[in-house]
PDB file of N, CA and C in Angstrom:
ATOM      1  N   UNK A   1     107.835 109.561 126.071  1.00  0.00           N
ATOM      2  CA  UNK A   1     107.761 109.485 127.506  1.00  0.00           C
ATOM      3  C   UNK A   1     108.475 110.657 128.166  1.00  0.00           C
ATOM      4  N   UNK A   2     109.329 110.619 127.624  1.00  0.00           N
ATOM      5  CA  UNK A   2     110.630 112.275 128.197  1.00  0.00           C
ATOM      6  C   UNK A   2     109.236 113.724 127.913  1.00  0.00           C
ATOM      7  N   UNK A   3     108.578 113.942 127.151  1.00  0.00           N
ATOM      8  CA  UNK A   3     107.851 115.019 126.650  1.00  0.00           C
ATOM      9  C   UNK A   3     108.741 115.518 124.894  1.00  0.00           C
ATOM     10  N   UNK A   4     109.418 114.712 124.272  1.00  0.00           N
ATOM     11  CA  UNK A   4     110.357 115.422 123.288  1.00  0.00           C
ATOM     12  C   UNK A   4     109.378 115.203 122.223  1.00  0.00           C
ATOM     13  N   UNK A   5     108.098 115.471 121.940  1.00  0.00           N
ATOM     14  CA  UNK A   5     107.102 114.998 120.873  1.00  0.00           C
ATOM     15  C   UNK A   5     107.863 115.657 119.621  1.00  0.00           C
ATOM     16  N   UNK A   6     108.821 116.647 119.293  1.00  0.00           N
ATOM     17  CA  UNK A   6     109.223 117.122 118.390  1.00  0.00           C
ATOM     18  C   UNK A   6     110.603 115.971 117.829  1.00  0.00           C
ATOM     19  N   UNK A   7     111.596 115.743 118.611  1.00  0.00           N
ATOM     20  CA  UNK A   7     112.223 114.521 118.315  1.00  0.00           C
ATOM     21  C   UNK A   7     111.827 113.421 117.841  1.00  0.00           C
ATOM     22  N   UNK A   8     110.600 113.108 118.397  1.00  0.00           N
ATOM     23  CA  UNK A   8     109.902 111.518 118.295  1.00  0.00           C
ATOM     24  C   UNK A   8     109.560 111.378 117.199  1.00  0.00           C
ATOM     25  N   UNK A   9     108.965 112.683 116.272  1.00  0.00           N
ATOM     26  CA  UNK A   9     107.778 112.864 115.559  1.00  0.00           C
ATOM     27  C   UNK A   9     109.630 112.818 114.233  1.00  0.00           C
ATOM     28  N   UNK A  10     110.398 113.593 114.860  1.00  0.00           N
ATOM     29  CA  UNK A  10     111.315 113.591 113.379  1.00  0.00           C
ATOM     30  C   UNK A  10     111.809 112.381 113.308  1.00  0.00           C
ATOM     31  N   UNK A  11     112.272 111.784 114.370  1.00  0.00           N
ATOM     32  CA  UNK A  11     112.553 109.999 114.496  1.00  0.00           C
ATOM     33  C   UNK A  11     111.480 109.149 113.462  1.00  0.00           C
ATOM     34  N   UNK A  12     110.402 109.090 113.882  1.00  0.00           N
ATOM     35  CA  UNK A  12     109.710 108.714 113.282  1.00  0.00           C
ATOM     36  C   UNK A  12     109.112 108.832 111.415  1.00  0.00           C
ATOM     37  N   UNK A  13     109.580 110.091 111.099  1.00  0.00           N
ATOM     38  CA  UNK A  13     109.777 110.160 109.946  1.00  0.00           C
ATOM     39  C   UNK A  13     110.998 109.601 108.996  1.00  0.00           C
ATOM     40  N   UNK A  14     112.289 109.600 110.223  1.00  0.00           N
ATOM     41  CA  UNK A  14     113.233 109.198 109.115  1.00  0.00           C
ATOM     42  C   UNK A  14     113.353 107.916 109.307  1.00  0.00           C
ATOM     43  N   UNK A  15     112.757 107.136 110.199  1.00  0.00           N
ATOM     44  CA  UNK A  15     112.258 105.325 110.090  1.00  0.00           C
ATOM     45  C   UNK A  15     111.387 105.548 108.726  1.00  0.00           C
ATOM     46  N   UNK A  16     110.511 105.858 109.026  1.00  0.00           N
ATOM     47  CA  UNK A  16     109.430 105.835 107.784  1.00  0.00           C
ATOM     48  C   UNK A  16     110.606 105.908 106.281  1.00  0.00           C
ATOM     49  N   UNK A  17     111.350 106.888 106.069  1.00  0.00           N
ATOM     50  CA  UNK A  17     111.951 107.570 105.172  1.00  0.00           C
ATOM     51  C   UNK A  17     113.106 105.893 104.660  1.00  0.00           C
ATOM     52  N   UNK A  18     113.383 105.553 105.713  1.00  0.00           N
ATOM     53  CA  UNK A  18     114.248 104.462 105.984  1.00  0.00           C
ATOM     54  C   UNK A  18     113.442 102.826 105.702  1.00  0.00           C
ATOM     55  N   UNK A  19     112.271 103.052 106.021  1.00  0.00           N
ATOM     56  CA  UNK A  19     111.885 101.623 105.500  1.00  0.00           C
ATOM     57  C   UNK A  19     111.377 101.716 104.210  1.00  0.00           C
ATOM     58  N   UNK A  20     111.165 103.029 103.366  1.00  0.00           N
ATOM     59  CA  UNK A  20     110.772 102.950 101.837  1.00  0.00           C
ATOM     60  C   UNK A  20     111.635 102.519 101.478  1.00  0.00           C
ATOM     61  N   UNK A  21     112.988 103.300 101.683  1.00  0.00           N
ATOM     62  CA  UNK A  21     114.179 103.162 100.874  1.00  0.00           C
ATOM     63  C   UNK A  21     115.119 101.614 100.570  1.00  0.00           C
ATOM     64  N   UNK A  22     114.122 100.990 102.297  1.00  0.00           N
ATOM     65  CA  UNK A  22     114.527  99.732 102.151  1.00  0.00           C
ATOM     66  C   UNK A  22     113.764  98.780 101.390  1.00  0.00           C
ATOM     67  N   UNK A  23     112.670  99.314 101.321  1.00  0.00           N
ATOM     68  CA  UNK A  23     111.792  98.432 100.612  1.00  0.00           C
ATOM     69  C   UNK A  23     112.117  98.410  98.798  1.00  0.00           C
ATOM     70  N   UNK A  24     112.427 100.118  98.730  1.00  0.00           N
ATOM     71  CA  UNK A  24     113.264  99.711  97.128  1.00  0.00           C
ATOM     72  C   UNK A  24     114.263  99.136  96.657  1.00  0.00           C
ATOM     73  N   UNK A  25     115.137  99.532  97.612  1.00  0.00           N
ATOM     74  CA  UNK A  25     115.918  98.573  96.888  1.00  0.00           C
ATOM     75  C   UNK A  25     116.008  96.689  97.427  1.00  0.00           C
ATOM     76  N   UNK A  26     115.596  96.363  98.199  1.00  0.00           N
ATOM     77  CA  UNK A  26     114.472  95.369  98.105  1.00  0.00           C
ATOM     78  C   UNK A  26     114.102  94.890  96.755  1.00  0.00           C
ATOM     79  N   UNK A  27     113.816  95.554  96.293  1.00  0.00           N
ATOM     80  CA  UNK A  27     113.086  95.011  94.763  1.00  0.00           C
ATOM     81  C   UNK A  27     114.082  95.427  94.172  1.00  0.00           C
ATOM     82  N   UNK A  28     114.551  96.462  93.961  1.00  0.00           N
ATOM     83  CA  UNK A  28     116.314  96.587  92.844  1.00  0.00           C
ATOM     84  C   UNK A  28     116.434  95.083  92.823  1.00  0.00           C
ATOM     85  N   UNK A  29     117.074  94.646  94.125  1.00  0.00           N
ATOM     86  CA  UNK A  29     117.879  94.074  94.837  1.00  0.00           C
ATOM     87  C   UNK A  29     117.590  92.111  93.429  1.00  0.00           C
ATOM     88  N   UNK A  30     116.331  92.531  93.863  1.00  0.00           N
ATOM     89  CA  UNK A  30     115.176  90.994  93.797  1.00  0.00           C
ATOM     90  C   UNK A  30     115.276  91.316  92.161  1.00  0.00           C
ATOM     91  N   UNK A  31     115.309  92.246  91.447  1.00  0.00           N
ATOM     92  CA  UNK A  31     114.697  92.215  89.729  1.00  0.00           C
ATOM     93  C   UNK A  31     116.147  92.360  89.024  1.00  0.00           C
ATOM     94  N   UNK A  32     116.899  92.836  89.671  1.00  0.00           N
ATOM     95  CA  UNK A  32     118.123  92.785  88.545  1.00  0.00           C
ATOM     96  C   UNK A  32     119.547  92.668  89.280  1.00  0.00           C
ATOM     97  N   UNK A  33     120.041  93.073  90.340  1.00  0.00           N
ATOM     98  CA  UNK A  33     120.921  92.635  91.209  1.00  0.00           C
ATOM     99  C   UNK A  33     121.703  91.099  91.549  1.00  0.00           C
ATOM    100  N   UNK A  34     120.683  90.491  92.105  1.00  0.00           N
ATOM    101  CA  UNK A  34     120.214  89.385  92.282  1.00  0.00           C
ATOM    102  C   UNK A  34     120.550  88.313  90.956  1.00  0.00           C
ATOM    103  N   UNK A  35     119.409  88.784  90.149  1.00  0.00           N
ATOM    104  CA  UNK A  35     119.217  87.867  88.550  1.00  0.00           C
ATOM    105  C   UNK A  35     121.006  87.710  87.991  1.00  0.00           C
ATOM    106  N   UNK A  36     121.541  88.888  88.846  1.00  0.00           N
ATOM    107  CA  UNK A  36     122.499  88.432  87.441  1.00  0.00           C
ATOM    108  C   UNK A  36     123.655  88.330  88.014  1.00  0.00           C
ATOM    109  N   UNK A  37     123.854  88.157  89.580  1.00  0.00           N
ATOM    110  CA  UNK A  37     124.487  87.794  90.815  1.00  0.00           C
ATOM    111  C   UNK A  37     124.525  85.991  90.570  1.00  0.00           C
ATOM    112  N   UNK A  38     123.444  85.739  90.439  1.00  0.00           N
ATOM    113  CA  UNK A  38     123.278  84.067  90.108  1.00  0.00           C
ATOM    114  C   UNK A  38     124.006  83.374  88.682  1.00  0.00           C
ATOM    115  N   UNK A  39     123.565  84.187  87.791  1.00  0.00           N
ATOM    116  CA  UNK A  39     124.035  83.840  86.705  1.00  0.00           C
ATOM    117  C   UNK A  39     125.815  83.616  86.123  1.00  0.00           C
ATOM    118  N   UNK A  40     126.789  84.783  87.295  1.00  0.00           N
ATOM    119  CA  UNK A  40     128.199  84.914  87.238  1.00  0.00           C
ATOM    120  C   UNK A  40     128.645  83.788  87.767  1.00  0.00           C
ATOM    121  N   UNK A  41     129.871  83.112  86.833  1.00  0.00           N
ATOM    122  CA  UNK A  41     130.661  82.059  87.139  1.00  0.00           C
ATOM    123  C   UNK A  41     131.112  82.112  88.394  1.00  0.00           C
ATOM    124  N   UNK A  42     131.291  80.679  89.062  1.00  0.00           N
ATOM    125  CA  UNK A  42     131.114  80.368  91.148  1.00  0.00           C
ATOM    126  C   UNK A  42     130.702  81.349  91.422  1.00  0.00           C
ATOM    127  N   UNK A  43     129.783  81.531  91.555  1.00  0.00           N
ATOM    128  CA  UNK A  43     129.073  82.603  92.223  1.00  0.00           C
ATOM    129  C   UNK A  43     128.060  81.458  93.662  1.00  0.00           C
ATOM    130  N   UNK A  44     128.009  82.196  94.412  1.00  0.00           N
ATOM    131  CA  UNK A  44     127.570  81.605  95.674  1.00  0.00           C
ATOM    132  C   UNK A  44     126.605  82.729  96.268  1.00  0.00           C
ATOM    133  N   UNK A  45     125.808  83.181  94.993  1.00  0.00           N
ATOM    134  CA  UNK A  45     124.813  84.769  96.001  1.00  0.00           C
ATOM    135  C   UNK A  45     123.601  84.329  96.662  1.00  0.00           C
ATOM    136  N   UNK A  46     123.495  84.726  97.178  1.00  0.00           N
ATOM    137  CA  UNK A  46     122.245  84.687  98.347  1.00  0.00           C
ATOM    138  C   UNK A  46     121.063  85.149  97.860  1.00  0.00           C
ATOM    139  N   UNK A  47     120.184  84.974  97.379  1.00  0.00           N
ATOM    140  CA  UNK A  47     119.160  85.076  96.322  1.00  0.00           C
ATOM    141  C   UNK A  47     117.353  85.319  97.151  1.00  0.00           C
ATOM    142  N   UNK A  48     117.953  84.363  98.580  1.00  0.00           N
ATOM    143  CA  UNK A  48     116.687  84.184  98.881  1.00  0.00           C
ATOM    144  C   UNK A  48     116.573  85.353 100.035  1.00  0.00           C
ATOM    145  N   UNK A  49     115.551  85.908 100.059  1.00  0.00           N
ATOM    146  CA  UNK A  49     115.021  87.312 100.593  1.00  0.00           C
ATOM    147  C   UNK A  49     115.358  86.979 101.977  1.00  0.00           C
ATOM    148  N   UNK A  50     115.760  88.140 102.807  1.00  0.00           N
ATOM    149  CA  UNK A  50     116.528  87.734 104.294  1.00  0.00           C
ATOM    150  C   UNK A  50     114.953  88.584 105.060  1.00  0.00           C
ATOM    151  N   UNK A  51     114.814  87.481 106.418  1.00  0.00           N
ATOM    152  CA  UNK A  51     113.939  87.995 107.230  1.00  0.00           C
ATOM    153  C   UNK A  51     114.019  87.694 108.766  1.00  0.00           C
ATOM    154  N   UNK A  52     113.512  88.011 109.371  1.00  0.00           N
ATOM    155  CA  UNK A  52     113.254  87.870 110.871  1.00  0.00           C
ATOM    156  C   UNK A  52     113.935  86.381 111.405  1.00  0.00           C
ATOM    157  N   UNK A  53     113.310  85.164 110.991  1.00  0.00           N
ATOM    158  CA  UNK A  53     113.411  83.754 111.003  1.00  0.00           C
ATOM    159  C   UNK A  53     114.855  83.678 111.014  1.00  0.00           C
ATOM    160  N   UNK A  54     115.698  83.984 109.751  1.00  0.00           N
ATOM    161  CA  UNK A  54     116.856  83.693 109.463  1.00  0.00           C
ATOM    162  C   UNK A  54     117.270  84.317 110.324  1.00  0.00           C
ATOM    163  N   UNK A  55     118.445  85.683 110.974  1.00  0.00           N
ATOM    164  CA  UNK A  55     119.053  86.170 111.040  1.00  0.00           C
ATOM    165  C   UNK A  55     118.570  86.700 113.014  1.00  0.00           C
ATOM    166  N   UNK A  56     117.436  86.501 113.134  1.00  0.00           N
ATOM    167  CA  UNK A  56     117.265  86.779 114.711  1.00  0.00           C
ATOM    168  C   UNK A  56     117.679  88.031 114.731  1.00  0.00           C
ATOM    169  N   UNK A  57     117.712  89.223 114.025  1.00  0.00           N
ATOM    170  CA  UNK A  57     117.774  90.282 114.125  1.00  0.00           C
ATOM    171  C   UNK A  57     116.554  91.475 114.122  1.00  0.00           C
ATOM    172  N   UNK A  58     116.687  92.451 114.321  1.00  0.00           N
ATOM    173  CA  UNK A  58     115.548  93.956 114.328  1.00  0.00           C
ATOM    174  C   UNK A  58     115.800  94.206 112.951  1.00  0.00           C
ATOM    175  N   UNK A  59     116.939  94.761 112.357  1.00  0.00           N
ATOM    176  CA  UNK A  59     116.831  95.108 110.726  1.00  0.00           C
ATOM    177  C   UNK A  59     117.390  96.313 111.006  1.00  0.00           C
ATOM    178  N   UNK A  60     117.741  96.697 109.654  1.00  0.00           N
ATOM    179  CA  UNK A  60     118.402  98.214 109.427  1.00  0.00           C
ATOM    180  C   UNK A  60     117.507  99.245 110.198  1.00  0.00           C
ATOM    181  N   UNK A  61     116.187  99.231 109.800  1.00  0.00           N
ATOM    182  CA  UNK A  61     115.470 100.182 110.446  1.00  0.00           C
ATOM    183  C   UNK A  61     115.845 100.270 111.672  1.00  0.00           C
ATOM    184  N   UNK A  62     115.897  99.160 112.796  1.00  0.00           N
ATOM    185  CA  UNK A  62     115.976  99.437 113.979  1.00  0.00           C
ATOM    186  C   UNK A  62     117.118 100.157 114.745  1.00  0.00           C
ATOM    187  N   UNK A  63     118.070  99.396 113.573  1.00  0.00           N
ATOM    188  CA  UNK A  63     119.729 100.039 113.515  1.00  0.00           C
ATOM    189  C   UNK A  63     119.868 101.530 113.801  1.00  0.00           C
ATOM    190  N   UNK A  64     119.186 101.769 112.772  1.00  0.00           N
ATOM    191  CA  UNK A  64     119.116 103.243 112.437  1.00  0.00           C
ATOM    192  C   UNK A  64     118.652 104.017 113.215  1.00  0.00           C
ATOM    193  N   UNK A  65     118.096 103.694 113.936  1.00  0.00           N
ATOM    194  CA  UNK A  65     116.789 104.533 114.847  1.00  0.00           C
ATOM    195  C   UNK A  65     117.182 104.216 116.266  1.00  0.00           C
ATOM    196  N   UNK A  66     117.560 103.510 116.721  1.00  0.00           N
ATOM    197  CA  UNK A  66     118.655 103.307 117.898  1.00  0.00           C
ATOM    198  C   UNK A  66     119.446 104.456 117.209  1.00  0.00           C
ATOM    199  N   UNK A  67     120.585 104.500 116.902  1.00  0.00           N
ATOM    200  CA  UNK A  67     121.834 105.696 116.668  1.00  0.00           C
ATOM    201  C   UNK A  67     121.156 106.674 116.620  1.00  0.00           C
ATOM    202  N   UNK A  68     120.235 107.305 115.904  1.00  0.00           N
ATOM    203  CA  UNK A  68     119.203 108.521 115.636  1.00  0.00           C
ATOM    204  C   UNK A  68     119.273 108.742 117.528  1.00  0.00           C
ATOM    205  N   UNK A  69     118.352 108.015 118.295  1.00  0.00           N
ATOM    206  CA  UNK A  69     117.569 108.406 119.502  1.00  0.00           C
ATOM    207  C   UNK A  69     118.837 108.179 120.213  1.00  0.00           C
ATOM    208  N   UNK A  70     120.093 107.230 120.198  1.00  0.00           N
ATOM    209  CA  UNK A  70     121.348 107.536 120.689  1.00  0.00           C
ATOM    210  C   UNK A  70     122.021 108.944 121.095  1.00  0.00           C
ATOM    211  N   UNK A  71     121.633 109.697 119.607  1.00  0.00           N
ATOM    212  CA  UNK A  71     122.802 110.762 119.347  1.00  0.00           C
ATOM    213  C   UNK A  71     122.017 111.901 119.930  1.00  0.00           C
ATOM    214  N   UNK A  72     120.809 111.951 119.278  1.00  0.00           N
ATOM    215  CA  UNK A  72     119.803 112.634 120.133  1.00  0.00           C
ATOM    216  C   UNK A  72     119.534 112.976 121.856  1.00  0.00           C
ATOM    217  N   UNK A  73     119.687 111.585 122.439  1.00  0.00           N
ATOM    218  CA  UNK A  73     119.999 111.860 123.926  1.00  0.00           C
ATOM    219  C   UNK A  73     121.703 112.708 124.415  1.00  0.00           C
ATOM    220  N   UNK A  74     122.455 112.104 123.794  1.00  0.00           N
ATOM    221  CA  UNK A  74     122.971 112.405 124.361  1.00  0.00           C
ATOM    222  C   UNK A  74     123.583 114.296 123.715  1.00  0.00           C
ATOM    223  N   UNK A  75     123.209 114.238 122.915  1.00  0.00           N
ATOM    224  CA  UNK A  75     123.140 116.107 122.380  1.00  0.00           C
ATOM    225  C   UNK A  75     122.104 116.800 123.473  1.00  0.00           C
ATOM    226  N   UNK A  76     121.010 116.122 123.796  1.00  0.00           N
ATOM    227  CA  UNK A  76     120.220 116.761 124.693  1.00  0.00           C
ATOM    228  C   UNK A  76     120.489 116.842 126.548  1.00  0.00           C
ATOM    229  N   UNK A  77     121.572 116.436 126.723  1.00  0.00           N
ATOM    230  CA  UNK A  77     122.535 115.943 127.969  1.00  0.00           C
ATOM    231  C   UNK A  77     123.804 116.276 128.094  1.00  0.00           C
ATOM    232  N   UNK A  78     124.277 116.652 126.741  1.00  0.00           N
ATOM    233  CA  UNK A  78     126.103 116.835 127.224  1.00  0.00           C
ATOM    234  C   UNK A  78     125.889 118.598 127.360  1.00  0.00           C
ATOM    235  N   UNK A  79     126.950 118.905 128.605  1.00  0.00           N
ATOM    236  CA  UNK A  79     127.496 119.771 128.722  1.00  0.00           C
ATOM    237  C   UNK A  79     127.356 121.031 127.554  1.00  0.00           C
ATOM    238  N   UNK A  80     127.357 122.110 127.779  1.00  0.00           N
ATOM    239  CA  UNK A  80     127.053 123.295 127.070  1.00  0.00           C
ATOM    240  C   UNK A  80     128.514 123.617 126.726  1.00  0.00           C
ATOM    241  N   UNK A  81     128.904 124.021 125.596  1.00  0.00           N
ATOM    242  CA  UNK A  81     130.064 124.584 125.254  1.00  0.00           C
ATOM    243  C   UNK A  81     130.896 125.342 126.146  1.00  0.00           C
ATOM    244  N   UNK A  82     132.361 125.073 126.874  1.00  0.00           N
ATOM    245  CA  UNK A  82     132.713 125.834 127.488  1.00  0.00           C
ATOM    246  C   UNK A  82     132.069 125.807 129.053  1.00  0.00           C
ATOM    247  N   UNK A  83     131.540 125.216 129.431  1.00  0.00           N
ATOM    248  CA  UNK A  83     130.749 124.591 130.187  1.00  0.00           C
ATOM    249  C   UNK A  83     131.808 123.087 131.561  1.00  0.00           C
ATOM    250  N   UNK A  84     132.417 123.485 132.466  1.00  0.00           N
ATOM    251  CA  UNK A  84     133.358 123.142 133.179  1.00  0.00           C
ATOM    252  C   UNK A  84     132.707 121.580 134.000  1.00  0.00           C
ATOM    253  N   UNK A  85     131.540 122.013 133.933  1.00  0.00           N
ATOM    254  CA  UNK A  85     130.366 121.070 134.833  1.00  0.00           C
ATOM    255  C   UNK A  85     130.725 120.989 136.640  1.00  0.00           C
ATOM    256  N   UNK A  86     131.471 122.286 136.967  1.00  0.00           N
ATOM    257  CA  UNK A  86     131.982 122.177 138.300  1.00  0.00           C
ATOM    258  C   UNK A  86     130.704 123.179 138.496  1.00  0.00           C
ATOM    259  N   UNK A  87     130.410 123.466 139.812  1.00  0.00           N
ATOM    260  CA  UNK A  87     129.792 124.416 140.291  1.00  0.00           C
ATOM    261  C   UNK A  87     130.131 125.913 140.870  1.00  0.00           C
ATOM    262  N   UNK A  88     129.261 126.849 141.272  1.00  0.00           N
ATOM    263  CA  UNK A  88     130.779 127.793 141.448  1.00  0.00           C
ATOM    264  C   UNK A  88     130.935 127.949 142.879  1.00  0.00           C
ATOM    265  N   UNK A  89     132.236 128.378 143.362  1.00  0.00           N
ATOM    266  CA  UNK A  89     133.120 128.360 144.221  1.00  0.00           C
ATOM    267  C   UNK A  89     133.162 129.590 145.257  1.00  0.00           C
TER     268      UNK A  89
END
């Protein structure tokens, strides 16, 4: 909406980059993590896959990508180095 199609477009890649990574270990998580999380004496692990329903949350991705377009605005807004923000006199 701003016109930053070059921001948006790198935003958008490191979501992308960010939901593979979640999706692997996702399965790490589910094939051997997990398996042997259950199996350790009192153990109390959480086994069953976390989603939307449970937790009323957006997810890491969204996490991530908020702070990304966070840091981004405001690098594209603060003051220029040396930069007083008074006008001149």
């Amino acid at each position: 909406m701003l016109g930053y199609i070059k921001a948006a477009s790198l935003l958008a890649d490191t979501l992308q980059e960010e939901e593979e990574t979640d999706e692997l270990l996702t399965q790490l998580a589910k094939k051997r993590v997990n398996v042997k999380a259950v199996k350790a004496p009192f153990s109390q692990a959480r086994t069953a896959p976390r989603g939307y329903e449970k937790s009323g949350g957006m997810g890491m991705g969204t996490l991530v990508s908020g702070l990304a377009i966070g840091a981004l605005v405001a690098m594209l807004y603060a003051p220029k180095s040396g930069s007083t923000g008074q006008g001149v006199h």
